[in-house]
Structures are given as structure tokens and as C-alpha cells.
C-alpha atoms as a PDB file:
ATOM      1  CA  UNK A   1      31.641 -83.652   0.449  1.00  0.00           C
ATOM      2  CA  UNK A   2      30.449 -83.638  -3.215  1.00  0.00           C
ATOM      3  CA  UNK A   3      27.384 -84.510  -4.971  1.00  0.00           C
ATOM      4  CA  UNK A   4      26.927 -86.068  -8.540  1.00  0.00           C
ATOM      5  CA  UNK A   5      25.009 -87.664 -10.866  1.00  0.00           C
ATOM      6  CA  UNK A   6      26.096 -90.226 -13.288  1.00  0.00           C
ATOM      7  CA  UNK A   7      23.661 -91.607 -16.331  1.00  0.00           C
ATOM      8  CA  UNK A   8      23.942 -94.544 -18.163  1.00  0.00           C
ATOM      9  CA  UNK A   9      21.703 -96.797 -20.731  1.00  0.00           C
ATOM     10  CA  UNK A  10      20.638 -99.854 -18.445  1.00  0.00           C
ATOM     11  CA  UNK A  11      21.162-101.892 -21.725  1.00  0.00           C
ATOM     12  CA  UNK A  12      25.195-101.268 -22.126  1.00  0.00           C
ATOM     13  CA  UNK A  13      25.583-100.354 -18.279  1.00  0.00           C
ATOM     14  CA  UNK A  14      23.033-100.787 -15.655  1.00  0.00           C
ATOM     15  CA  UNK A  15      22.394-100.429 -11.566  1.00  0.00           C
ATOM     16  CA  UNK A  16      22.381-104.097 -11.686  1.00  0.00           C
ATOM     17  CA  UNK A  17      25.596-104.559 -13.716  1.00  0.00           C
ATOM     18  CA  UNK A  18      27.165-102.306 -10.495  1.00  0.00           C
ATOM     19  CA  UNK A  19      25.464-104.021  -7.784  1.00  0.00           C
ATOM     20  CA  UNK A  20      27.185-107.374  -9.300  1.00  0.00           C
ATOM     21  CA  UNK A  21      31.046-106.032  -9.276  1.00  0.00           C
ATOM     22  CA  UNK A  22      30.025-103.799  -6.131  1.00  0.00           C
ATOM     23  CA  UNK A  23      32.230-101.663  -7.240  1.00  0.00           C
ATOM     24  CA  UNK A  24      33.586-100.880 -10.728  1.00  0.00           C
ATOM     25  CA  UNK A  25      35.483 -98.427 -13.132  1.00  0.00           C
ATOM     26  CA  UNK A  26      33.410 -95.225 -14.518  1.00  0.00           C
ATOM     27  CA  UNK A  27      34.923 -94.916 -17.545  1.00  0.00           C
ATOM     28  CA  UNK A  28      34.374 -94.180 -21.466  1.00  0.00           C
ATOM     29  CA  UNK A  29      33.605 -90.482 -20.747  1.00  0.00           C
ATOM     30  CA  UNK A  30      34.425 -88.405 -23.699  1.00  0.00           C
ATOM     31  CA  UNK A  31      32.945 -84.708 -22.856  1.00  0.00           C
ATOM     32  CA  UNK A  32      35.565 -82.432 -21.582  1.00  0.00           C
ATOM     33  CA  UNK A  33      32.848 -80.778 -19.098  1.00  0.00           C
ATOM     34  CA  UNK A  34      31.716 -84.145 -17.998  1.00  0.00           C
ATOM     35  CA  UNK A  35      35.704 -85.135 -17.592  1.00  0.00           C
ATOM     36  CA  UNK A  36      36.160 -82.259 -15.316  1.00  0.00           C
ATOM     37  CA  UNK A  37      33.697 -83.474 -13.082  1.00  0.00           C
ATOM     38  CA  UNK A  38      35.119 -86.743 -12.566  1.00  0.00           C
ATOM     39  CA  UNK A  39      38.707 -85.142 -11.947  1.00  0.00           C
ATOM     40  CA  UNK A  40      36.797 -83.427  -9.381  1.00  0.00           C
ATOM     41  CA  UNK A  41      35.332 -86.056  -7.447  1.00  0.00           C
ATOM     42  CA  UNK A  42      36.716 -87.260  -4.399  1.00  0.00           C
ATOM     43  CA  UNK A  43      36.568 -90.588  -2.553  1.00  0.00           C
ATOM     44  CA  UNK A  44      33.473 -90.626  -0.314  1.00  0.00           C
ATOM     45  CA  UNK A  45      31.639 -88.279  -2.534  1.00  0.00           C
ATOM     46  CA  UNK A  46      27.788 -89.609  -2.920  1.00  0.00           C
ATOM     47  CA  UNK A  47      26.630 -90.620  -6.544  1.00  0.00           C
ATOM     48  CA  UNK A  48      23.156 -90.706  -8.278  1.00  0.00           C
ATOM     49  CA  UNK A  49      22.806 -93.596 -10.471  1.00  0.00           C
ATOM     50  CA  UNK A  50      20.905 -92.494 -13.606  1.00  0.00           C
ATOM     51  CA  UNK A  51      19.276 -94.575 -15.996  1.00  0.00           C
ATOM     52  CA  UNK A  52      18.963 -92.677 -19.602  1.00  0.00           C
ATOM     53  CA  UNK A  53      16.978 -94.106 -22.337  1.00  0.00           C
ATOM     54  CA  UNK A  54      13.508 -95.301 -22.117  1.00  0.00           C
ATOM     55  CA  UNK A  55      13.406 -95.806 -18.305  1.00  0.00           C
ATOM     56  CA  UNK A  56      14.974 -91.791 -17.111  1.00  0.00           C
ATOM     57  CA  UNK A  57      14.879 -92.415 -13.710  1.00  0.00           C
ATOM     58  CA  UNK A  58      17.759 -92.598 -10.499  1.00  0.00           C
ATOM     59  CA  UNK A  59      17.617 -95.895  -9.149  1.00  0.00           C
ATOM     60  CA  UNK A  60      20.388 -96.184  -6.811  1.00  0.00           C
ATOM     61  CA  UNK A  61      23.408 -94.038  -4.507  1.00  0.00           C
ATOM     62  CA  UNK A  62      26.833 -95.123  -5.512  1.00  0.00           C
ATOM     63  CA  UNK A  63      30.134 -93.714  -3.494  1.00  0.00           C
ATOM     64  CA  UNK A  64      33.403 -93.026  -5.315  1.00  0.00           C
ATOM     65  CA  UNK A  65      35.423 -95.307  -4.520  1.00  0.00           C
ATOM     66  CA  UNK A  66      39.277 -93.935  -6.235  1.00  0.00           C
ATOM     67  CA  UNK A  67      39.678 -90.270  -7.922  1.00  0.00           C
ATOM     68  CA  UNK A  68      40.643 -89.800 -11.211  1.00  0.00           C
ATOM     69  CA  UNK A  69      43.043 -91.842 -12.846  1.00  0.00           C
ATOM     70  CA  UNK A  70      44.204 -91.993 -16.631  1.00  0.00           C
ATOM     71  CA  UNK A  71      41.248 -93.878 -18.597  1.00  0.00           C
ATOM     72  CA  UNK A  72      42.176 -97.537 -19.411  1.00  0.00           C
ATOM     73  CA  UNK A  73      41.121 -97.107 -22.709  1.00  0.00           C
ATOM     74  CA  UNK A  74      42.330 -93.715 -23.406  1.00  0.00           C
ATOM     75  CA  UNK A  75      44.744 -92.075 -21.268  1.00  0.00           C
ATOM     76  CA  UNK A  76      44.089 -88.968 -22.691  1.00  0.00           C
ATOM     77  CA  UNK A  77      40.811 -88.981 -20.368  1.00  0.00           C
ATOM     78  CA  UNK A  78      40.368 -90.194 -16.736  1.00  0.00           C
ATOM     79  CA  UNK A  79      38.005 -92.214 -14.993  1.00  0.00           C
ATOM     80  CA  UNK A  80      37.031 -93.339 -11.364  1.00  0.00           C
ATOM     81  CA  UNK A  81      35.958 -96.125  -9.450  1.00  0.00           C
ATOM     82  CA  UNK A  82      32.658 -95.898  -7.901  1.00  0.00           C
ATOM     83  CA  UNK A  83      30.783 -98.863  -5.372  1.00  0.00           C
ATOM     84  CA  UNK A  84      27.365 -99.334  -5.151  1.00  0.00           C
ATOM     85  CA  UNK A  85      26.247 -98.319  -1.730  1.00  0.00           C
ATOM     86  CA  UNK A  86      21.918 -98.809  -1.926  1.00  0.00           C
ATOM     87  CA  UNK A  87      19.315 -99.133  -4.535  1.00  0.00           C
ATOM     88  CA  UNK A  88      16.721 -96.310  -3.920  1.00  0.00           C
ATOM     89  CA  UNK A  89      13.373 -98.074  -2.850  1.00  0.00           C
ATOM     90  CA  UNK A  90      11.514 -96.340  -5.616  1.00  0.00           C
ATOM     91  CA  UNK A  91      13.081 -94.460  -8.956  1.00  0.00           C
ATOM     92  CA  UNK A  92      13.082 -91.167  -8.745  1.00  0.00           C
ATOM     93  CA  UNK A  93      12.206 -90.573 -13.048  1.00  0.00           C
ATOM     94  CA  UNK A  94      13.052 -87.560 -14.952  1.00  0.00           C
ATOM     95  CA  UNK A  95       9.279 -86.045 -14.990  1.00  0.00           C
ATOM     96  CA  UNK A  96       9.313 -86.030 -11.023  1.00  0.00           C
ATOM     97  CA  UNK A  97      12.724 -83.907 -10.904  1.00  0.00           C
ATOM     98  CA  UNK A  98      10.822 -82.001 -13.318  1.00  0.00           C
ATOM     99  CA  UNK A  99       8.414 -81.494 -11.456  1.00  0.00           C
ATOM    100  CA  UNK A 100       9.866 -80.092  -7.869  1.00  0.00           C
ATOM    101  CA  UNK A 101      11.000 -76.242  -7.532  1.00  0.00           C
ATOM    102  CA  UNK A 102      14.167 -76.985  -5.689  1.00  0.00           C
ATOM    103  CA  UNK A 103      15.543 -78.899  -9.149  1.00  0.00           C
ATOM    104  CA  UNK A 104      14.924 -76.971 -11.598  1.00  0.00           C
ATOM    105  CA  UNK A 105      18.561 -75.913 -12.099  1.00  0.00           C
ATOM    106  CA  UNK A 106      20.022 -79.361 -11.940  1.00  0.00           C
ATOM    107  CA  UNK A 107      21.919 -79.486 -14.718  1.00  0.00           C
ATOM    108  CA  UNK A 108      19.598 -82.940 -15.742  1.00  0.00           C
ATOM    109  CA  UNK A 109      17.607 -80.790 -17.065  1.00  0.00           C
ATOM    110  CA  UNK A 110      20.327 -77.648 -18.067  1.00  0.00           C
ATOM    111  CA  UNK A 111      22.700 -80.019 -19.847  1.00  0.00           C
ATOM    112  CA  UNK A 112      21.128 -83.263 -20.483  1.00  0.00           C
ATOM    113  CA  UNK A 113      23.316 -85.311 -22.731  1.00  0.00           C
ATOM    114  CA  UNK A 114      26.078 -84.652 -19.942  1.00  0.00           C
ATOM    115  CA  UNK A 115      26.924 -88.337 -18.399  1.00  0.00           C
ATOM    116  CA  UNK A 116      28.805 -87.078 -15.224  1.00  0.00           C
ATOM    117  CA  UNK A 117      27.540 -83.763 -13.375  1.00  0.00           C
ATOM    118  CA  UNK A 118      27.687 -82.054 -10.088  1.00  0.00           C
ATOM    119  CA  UNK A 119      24.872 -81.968  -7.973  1.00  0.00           C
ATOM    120  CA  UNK A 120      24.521 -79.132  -4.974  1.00  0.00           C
ATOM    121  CA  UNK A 121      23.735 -80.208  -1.354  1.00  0.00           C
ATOM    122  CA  UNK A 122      20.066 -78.830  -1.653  1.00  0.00           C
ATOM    123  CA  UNK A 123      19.570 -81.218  -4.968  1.00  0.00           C
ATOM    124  CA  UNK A 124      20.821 -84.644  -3.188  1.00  0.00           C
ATOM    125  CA  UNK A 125      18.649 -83.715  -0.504  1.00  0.00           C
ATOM    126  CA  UNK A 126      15.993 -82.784  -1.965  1.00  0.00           C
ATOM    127  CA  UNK A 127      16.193 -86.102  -4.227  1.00  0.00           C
ATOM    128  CA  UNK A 128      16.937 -88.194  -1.556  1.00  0.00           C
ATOM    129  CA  UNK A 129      13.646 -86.930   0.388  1.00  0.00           C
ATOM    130  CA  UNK A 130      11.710 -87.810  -3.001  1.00  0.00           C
ATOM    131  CA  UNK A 131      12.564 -91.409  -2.276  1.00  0.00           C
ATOM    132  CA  UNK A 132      11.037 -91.636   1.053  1.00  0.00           C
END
């Protein structure tokens, strides 16, 4: 299994806007790195939910639900499906992952303007036990 991280501005895309469709396509992504990613992701892999913008905190664990698959509004790029699969009982924000050792290669903080990344096993974790 995979790990990833995708971010998104709770104004044009939100947590709450997946947890309504339950699942939905990830789409729109137009960085070649970021489109790698996705074309790497594989159904079952575990997604963090990101919110960018004023609020910079994970709120939730999505699952993908379909690889990659031409974009429906470009086909030059891909996209996959991803479900919602729980809301994390507290947000994890961008100062915290800041914050903790074990993180402080996540590409969050490397790369930030990346919208899809990969995560290692030790980062999920280690986020995931920040939620507790």
C-alpha cells in the first residue's frame, strides 16, 4: 500500500463537499510531478485530506477509489476517484507537522504548492498517531 496527501481550498473543494458524494473525481491537477503521483496511486491506497488556505490543516482519510484515468476536462492529464473513508476527530494543521521530527521531510513542507504527494509509511503513521 501507498500513502498520499491531497490539498485543496475548502472554499472551491472541501472535506465536506467529499463526505456529500462519498466518493468523487480528483481532478483539475495541472503539475506534471503532482500528475505522476496520481498515475501512481492504486485502489485501496490511504489519502490525507488537506485543507490549504487559511485553515492548513488534514481533516479527514480518503481511499482511492479508481487509478488514473484520462482527466474529464483535459485528457492530456489524468485523474482518480477517491471516497471518503473518516473525518479525523481533530485537524492535524500545518504548524503541528511542523512541529514533529519524524515530518520534517514530508514534502508539505519540501514542495508546498504540490496538490497531490506521496507520503512514506512512517509519515501516515506518525500523522495518524497525532490525531489520537
Amino acid at each position: 500500500m501507498n500513502y498520499w496527501l491531497v490539498k485543496s481550498e475548502p472554499g472551491s473543494y472541501s472535506w465536506d463537499d467529499l463526505v456529500a458524494k462519498g466518493e468523487d473525481v480528483w481532478d483539475g491537477v495541472r503539475n506534471y510531478q503532482a500528475r505522476n503521483f496520481l498515475r501512481e496511486m492504486k485502489k485501496g491506497d490511504l489519502v490525507y485530506f488537506y485543507h490549504s488556505g487559511k485553515e492548513k490543516a488534514i481533516v479527514g482519510v480518503a481511499e482511492v477509489s479508481e487509478e488514473a484515468f484520462p482527466d474529464p476536462k483535459d485528457s492530456d492529464w489524468v485523474a482518480v476517484k477517491i471516497k471518503e473513508k473518516k473525518k479525523l476527530k481533530k485537524p492535524i494543521t500545518l504548524s503541528q507537522i511542523k512541529s514533529e521530527d519524524l515530518l520534517s521531510e514530508m514534502l508539505l513542507i519540501k514542495q508546498s504548492r504540490l496538490s497531490v504527494m506521496s507520503l512514506t509509511k512512517v509519515e501516515f503513521d506518525t500523522i495518524q498517531k497525532m490525531c489520537i
